[in-house]
ModelCIF file with pLDDT and N, C-alpha, C, O atoms, coordinates in Angstrom:
data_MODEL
#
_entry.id   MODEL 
#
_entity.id                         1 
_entity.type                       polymer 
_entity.pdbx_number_of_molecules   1 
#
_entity_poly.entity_id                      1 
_entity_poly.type                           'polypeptide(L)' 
_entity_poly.nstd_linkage                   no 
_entity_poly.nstd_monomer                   no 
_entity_poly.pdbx_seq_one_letter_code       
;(UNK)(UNK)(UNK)(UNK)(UNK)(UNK)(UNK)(UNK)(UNK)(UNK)(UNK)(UNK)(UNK)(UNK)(UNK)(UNK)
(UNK)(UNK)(UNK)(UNK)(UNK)(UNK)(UNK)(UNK)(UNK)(UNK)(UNK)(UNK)(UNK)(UNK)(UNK)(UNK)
(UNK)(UNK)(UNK)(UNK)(UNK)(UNK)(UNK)(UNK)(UNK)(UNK)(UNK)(UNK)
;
_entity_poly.pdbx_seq_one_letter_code_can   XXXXXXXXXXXXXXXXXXXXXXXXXXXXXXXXXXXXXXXXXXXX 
_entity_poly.pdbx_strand_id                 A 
#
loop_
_entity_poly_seq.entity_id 
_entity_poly_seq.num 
_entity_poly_seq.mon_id 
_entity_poly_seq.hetero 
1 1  UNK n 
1 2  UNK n 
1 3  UNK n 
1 4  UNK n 
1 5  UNK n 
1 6  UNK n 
1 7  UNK n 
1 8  UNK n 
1 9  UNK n 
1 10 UNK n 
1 11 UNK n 
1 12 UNK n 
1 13 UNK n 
1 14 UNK n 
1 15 UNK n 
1 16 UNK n 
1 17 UNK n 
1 18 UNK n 
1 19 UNK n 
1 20 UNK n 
1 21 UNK n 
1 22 UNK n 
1 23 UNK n 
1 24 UNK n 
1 25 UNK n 
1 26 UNK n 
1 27 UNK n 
1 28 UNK n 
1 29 UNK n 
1 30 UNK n 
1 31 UNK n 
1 32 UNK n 
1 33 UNK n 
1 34 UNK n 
1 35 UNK n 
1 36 UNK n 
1 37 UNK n 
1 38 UNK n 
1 39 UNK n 
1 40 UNK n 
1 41 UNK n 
1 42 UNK n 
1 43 UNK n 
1 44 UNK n 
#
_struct_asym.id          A 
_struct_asym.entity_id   1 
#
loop_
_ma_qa_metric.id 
_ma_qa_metric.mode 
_ma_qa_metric.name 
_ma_qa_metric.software_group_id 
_ma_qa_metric.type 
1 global pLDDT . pLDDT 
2 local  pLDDT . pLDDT 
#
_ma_qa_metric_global.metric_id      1 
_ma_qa_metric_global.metric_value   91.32 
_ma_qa_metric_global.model_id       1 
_ma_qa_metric_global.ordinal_id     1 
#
loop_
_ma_qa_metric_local.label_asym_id 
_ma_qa_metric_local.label_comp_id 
_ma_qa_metric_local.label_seq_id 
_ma_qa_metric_local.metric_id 
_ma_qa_metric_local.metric_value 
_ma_qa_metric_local.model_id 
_ma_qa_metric_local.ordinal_id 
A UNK 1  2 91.00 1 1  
A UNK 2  2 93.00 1 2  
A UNK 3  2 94.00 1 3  
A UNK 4  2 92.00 1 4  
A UNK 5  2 93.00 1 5  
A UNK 6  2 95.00 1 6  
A UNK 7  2 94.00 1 7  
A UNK 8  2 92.00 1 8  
A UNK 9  2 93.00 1 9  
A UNK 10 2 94.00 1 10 
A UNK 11 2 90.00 1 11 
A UNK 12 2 88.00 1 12 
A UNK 13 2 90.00 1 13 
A UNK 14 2 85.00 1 14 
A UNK 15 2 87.00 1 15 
A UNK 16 2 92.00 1 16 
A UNK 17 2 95.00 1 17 
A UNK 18 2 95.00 1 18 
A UNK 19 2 95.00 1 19 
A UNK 20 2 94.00 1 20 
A UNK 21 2 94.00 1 21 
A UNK 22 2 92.00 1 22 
A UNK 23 2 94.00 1 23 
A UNK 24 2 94.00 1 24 
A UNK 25 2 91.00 1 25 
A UNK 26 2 92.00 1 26 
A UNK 27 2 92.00 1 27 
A UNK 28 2 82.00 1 28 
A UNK 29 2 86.00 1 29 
A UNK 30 2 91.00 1 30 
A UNK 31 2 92.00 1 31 
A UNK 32 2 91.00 1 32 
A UNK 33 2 91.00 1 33 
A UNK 34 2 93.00 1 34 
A UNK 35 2 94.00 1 35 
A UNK 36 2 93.00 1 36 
A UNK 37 2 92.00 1 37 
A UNK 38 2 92.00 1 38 
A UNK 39 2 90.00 1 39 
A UNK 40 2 89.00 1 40 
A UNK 41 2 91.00 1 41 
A UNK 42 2 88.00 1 42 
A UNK 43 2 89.00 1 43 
A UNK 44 2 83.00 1 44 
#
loop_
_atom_site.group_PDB 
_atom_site.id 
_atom_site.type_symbol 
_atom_site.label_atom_id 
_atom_site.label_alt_id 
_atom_site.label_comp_id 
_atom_site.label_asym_id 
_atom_site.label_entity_id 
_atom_site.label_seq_id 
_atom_site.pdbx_PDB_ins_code 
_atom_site.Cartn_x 
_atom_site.Cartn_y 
_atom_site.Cartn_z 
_atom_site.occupancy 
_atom_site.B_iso_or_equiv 
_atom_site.pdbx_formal_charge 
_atom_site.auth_seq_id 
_atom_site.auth_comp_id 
_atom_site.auth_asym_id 
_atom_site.auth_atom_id 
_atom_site.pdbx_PDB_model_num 
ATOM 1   N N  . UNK A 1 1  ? 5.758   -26.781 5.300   1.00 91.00 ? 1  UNK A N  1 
ATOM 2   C CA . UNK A 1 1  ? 6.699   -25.742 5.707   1.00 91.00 ? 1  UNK A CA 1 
ATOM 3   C C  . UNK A 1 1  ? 6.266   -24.370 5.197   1.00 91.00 ? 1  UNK A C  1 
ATOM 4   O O  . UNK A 1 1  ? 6.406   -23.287 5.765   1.00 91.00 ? 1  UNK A O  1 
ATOM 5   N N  . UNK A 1 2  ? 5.698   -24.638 3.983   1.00 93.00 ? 2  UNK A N  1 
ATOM 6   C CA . UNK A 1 2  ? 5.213   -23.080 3.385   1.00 93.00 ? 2  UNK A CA 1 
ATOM 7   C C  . UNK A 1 2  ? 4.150   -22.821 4.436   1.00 93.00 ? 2  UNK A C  1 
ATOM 8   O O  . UNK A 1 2  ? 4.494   -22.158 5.415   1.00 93.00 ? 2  UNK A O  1 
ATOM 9   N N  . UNK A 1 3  ? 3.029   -23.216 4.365   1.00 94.00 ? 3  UNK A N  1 
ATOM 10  C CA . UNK A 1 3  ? 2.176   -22.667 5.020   1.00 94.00 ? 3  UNK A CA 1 
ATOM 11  C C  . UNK A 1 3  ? 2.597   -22.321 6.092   1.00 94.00 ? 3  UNK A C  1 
ATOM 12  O O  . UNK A 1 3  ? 2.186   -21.176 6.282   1.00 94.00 ? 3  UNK A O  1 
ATOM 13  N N  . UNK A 1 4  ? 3.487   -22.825 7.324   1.00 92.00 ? 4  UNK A N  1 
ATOM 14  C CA . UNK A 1 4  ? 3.652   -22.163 8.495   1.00 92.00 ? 4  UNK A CA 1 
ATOM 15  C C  . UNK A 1 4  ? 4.519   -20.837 8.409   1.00 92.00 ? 4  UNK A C  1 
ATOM 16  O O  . UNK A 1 4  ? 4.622   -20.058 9.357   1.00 92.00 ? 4  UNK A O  1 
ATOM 17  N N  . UNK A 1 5  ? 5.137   -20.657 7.172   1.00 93.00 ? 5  UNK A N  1 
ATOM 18  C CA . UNK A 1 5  ? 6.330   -19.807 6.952   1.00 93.00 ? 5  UNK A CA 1 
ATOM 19  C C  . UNK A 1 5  ? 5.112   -18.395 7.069   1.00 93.00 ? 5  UNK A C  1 
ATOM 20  O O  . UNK A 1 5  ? 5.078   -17.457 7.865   1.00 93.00 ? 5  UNK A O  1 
ATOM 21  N N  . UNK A 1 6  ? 4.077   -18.801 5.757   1.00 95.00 ? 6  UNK A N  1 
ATOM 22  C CA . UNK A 1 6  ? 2.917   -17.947 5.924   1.00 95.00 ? 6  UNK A CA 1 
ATOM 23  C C  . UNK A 1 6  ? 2.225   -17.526 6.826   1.00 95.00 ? 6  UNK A C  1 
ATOM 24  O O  . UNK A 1 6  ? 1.985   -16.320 6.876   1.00 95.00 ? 6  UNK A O  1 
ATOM 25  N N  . UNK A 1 7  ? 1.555   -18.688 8.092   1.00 94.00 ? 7  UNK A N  1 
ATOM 26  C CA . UNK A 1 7  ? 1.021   -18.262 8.944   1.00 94.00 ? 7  UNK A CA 1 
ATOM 27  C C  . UNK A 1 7  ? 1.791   -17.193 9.655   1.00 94.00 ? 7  UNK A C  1 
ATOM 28  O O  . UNK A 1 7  ? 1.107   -16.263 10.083  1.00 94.00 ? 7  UNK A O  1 
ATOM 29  N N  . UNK A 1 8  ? 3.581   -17.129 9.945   1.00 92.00 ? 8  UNK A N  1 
ATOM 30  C CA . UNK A 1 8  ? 3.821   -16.289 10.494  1.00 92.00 ? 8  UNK A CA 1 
ATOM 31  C C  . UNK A 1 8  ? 3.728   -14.696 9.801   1.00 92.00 ? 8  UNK A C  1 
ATOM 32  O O  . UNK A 1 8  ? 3.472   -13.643 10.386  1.00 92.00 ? 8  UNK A O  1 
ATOM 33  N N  . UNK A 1 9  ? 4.072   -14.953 8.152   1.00 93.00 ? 9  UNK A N  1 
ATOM 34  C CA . UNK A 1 9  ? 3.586   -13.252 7.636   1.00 93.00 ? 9  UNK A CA 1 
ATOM 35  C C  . UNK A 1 9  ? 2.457   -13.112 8.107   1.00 93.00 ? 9  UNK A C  1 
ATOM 36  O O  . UNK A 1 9  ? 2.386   -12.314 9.042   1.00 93.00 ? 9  UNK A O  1 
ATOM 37  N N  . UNK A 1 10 ? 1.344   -13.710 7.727   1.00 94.00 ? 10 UNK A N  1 
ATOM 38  C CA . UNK A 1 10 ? 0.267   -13.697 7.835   1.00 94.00 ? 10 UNK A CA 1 
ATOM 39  C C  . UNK A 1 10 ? -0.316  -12.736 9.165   1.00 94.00 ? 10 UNK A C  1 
ATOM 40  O O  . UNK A 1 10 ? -1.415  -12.181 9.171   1.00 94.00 ? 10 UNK A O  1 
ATOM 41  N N  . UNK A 1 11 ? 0.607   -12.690 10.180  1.00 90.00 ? 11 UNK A N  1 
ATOM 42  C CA . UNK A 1 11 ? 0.133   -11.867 11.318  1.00 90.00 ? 11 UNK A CA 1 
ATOM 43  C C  . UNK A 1 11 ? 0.423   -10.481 11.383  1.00 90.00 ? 11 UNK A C  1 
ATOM 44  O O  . UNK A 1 11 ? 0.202   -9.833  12.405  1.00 90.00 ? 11 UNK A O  1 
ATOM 45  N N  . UNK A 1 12 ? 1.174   -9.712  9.780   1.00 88.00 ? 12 UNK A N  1 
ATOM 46  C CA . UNK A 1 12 ? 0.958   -8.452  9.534   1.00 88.00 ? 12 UNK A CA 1 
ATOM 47  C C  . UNK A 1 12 ? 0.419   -7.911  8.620   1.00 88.00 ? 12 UNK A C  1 
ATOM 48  O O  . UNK A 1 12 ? 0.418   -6.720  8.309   1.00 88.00 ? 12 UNK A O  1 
ATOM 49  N N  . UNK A 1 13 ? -0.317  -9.237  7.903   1.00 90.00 ? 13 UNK A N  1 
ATOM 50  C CA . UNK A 1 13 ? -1.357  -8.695  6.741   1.00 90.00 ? 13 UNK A CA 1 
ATOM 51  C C  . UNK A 1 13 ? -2.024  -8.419  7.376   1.00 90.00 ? 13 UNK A C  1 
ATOM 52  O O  . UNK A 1 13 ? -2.188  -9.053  8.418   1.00 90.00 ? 13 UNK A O  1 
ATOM 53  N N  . UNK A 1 14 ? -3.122  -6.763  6.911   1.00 85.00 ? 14 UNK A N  1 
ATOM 54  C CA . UNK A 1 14 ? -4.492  -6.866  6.816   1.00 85.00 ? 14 UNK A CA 1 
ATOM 55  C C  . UNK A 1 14 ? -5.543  -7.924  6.712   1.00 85.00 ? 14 UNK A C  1 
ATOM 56  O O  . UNK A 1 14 ? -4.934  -8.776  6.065   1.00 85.00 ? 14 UNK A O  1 
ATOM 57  N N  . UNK A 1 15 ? -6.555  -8.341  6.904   1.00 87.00 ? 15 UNK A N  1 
ATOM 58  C CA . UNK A 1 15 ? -6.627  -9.352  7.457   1.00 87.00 ? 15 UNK A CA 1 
ATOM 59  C C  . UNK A 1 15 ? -6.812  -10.992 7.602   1.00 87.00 ? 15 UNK A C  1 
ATOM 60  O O  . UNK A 1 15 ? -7.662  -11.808 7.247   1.00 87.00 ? 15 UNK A O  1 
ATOM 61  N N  . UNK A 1 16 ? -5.127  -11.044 8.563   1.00 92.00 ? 16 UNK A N  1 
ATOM 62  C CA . UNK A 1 16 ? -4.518  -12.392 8.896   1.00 92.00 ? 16 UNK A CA 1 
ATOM 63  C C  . UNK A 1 16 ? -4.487  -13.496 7.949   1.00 92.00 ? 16 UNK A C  1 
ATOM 64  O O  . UNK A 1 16 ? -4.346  -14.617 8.436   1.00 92.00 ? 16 UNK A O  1 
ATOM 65  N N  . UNK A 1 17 ? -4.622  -13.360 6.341   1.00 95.00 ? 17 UNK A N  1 
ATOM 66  C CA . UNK A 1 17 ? -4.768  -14.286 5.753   1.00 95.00 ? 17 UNK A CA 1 
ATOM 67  C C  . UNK A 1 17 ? -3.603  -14.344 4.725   1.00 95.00 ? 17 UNK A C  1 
ATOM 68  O O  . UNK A 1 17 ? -3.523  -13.366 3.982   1.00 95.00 ? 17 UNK A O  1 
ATOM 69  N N  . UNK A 1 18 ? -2.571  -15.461 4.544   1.00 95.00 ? 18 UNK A N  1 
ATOM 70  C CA . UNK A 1 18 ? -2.277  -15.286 3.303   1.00 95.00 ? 18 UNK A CA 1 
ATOM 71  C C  . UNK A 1 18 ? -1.729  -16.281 2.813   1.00 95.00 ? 18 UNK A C  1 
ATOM 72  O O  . UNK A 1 18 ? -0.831  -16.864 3.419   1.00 95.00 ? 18 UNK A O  1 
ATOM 73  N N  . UNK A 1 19 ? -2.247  -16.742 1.389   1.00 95.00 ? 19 UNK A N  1 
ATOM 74  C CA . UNK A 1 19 ? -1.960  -17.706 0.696   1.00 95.00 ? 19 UNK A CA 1 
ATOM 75  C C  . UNK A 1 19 ? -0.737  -17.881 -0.651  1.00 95.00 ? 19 UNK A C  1 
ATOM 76  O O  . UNK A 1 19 ? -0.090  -16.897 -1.008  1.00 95.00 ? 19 UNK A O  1 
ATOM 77  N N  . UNK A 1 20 ? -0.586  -18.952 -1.164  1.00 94.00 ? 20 UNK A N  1 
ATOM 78  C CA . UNK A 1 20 ? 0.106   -19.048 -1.817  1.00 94.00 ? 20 UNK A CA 1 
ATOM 79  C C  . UNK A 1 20 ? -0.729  -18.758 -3.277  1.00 94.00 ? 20 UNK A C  1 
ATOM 80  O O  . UNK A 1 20 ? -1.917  -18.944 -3.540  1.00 94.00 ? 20 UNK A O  1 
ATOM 81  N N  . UNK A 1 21 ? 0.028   -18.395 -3.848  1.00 94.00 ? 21 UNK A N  1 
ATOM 82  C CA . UNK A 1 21 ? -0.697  -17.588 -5.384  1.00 94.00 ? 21 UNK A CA 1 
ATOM 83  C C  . UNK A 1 21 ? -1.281  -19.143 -6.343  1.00 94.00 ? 21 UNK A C  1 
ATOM 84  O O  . UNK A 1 21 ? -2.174  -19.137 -7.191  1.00 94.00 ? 21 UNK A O  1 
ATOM 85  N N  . UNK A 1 22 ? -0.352  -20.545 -5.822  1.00 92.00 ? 22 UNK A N  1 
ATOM 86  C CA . UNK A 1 22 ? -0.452  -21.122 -6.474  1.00 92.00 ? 22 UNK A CA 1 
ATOM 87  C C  . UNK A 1 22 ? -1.673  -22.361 -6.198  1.00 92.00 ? 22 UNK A C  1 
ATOM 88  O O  . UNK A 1 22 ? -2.142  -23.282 -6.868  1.00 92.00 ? 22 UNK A O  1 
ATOM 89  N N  . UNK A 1 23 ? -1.887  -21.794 -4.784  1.00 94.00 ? 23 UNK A N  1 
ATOM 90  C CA . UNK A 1 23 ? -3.351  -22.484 -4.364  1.00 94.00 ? 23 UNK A CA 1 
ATOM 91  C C  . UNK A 1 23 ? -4.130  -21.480 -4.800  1.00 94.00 ? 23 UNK A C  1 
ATOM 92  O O  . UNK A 1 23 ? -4.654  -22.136 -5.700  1.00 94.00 ? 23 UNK A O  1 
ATOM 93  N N  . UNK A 1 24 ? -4.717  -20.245 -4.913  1.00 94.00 ? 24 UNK A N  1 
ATOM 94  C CA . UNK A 1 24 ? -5.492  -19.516 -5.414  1.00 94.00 ? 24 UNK A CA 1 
ATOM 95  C C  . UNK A 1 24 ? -5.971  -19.839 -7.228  1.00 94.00 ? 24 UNK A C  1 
ATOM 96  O O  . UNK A 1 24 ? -7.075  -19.834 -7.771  1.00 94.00 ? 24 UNK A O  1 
ATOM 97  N N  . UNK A 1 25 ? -4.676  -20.081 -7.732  1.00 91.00 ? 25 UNK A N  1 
ATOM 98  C CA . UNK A 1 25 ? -4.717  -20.480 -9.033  1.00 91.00 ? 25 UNK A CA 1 
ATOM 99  C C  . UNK A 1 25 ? -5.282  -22.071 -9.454  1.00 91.00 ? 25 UNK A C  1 
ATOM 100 O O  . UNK A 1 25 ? -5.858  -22.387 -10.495 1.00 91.00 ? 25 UNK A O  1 
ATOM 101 N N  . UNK A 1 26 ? -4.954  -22.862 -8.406  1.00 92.00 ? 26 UNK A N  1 
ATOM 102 C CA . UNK A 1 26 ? -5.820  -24.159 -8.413  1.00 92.00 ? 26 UNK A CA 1 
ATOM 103 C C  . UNK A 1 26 ? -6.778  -24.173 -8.190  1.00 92.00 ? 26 UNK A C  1 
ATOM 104 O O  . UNK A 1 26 ? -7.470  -25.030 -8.740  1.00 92.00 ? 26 UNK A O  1 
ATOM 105 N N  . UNK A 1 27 ? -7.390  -23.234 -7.251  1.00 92.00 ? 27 UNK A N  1 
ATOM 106 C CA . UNK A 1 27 ? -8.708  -23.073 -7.143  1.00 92.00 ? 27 UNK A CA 1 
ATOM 107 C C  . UNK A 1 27 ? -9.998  -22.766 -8.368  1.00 92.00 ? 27 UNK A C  1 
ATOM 108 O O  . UNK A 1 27 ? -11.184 -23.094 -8.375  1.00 92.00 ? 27 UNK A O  1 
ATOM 109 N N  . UNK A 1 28 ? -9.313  -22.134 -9.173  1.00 82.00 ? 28 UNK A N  1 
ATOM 110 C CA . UNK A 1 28 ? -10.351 -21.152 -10.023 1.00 82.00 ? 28 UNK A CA 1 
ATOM 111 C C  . UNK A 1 28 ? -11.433 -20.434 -9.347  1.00 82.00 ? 28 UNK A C  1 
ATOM 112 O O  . UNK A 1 28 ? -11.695 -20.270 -8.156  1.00 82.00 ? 28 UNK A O  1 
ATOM 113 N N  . UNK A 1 29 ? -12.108 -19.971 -10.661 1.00 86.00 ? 29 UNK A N  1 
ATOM 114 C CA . UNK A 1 29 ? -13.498 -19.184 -10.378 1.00 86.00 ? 29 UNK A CA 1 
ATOM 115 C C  . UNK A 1 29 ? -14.530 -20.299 -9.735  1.00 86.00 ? 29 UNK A C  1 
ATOM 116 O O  . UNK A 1 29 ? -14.650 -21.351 -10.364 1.00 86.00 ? 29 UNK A O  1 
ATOM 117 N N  . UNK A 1 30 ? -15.300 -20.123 -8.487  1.00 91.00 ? 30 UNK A N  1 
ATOM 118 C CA . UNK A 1 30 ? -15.318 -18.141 -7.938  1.00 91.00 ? 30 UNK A CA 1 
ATOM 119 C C  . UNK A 1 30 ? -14.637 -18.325 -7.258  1.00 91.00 ? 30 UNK A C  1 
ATOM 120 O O  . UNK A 1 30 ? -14.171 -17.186 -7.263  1.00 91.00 ? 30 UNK A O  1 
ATOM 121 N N  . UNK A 1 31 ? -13.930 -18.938 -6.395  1.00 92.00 ? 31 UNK A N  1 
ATOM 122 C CA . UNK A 1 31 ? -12.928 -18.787 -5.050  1.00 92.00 ? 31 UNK A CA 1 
ATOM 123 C C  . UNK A 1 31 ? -11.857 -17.899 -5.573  1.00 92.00 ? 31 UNK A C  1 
ATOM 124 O O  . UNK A 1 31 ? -11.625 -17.068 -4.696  1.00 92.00 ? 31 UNK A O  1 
ATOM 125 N N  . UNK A 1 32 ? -11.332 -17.763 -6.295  1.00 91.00 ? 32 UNK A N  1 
ATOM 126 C CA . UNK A 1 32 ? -9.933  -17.117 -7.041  1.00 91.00 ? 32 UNK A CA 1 
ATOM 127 C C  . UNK A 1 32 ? -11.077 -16.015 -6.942  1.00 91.00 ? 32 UNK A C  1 
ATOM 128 O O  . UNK A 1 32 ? -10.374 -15.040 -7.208  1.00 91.00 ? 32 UNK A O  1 
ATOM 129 N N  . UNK A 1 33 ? -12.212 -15.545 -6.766  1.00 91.00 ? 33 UNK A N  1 
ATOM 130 C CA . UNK A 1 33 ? -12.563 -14.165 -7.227  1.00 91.00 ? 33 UNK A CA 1 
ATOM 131 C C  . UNK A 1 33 ? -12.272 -13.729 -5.545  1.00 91.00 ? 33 UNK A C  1 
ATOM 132 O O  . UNK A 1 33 ? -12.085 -12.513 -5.509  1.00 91.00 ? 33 UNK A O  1 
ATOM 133 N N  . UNK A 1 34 ? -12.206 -14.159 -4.580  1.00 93.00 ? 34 UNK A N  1 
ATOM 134 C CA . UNK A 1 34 ? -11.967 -13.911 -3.356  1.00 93.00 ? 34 UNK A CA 1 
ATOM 135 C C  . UNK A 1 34 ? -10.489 -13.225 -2.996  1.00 93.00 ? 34 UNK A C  1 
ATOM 136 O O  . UNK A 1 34 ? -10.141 -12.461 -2.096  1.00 93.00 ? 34 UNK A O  1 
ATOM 137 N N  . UNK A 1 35 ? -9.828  -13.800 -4.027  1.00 94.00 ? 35 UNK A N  1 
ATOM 138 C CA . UNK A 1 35 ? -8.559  -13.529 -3.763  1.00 94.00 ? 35 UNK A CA 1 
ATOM 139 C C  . UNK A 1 35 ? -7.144  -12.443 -4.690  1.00 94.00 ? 35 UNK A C  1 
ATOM 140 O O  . UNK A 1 35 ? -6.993  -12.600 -5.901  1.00 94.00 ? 35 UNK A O  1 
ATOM 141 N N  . UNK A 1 36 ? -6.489  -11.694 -4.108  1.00 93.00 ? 36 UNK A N  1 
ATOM 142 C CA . UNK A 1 36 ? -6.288  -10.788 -5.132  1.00 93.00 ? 36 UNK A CA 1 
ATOM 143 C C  . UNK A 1 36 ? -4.414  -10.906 -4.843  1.00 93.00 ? 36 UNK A C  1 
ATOM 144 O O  . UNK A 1 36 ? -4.091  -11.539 -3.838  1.00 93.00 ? 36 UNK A O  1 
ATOM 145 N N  . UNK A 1 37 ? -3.451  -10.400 -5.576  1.00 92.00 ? 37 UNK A N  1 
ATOM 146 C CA . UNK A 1 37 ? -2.035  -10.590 -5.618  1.00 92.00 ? 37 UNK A CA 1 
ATOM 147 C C  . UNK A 1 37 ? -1.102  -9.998  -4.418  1.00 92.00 ? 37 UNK A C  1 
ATOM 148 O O  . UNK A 1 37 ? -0.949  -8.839  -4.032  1.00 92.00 ? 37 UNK A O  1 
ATOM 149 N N  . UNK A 1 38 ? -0.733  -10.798 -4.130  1.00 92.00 ? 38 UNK A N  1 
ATOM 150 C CA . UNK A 1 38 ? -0.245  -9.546  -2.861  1.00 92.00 ? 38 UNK A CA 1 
ATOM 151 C C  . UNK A 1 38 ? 1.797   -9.409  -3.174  1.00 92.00 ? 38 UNK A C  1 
ATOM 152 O O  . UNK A 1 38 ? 2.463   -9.232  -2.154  1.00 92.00 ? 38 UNK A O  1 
ATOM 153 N N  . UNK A 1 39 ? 2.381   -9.482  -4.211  1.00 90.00 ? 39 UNK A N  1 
ATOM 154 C CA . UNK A 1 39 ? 3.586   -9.726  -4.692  1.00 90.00 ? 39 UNK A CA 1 
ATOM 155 C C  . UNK A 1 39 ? 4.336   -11.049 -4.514  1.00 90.00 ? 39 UNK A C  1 
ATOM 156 O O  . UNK A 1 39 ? 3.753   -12.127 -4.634  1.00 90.00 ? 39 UNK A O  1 
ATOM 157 N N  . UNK A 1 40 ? 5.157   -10.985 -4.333  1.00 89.00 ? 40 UNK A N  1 
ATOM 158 C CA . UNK A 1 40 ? 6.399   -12.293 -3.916  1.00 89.00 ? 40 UNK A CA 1 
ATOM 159 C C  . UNK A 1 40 ? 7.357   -12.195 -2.635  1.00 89.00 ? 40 UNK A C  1 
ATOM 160 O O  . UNK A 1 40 ? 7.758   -11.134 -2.156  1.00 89.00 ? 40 UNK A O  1 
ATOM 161 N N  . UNK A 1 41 ? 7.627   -13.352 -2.208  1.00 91.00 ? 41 UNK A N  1 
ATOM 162 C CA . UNK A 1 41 ? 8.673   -12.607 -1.382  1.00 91.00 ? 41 UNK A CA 1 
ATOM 163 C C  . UNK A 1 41 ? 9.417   -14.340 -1.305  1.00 91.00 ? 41 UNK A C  1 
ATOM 164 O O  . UNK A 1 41 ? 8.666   -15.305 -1.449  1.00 91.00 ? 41 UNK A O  1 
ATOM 165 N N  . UNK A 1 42 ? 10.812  -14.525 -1.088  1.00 88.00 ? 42 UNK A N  1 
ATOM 166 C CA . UNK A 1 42 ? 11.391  -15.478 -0.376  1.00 88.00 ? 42 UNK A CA 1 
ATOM 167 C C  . UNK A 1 42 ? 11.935  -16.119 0.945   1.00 88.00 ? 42 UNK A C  1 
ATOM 168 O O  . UNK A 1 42 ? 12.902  -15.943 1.686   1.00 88.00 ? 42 UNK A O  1 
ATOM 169 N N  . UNK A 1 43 ? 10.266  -17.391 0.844   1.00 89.00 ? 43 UNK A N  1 
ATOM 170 C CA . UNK A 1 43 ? 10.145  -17.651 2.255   1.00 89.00 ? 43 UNK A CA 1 
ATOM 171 C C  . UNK A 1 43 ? 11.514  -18.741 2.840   1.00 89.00 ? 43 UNK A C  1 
ATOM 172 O O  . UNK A 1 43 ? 12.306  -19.371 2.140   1.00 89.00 ? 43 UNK A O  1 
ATOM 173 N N  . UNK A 1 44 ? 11.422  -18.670 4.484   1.00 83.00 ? 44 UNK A N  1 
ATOM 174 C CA . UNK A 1 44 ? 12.824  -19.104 4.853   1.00 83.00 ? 44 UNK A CA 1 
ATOM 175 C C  . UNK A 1 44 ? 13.156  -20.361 4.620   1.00 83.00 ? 44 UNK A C  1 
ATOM 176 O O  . UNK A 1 44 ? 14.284  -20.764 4.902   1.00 83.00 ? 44 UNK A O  1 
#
């Protein structure tokens, strides 16, 4: 459900991508170096 909630922000980010902070953080270095904070928000 998250991810589709995302795919729909996702179509007014710069570009089209956006993840959850908490897959970025599972990831680690280097993939986490790909990726930078973009705030919070509460999805529906």
């Amino acid at each position: 459900n998250s991810a589709a909630r995302l795919t729909d922000l996702a179509k007014d980010v710069p570009g089209g991508v956006l993840a959850s902070w908490d897959s970025v953080d599972l990831a680690g270095e280097p993939e986490a170096g790909h990726w930078v904070e973009y705030g919070e928000t509460v999805l529906r």
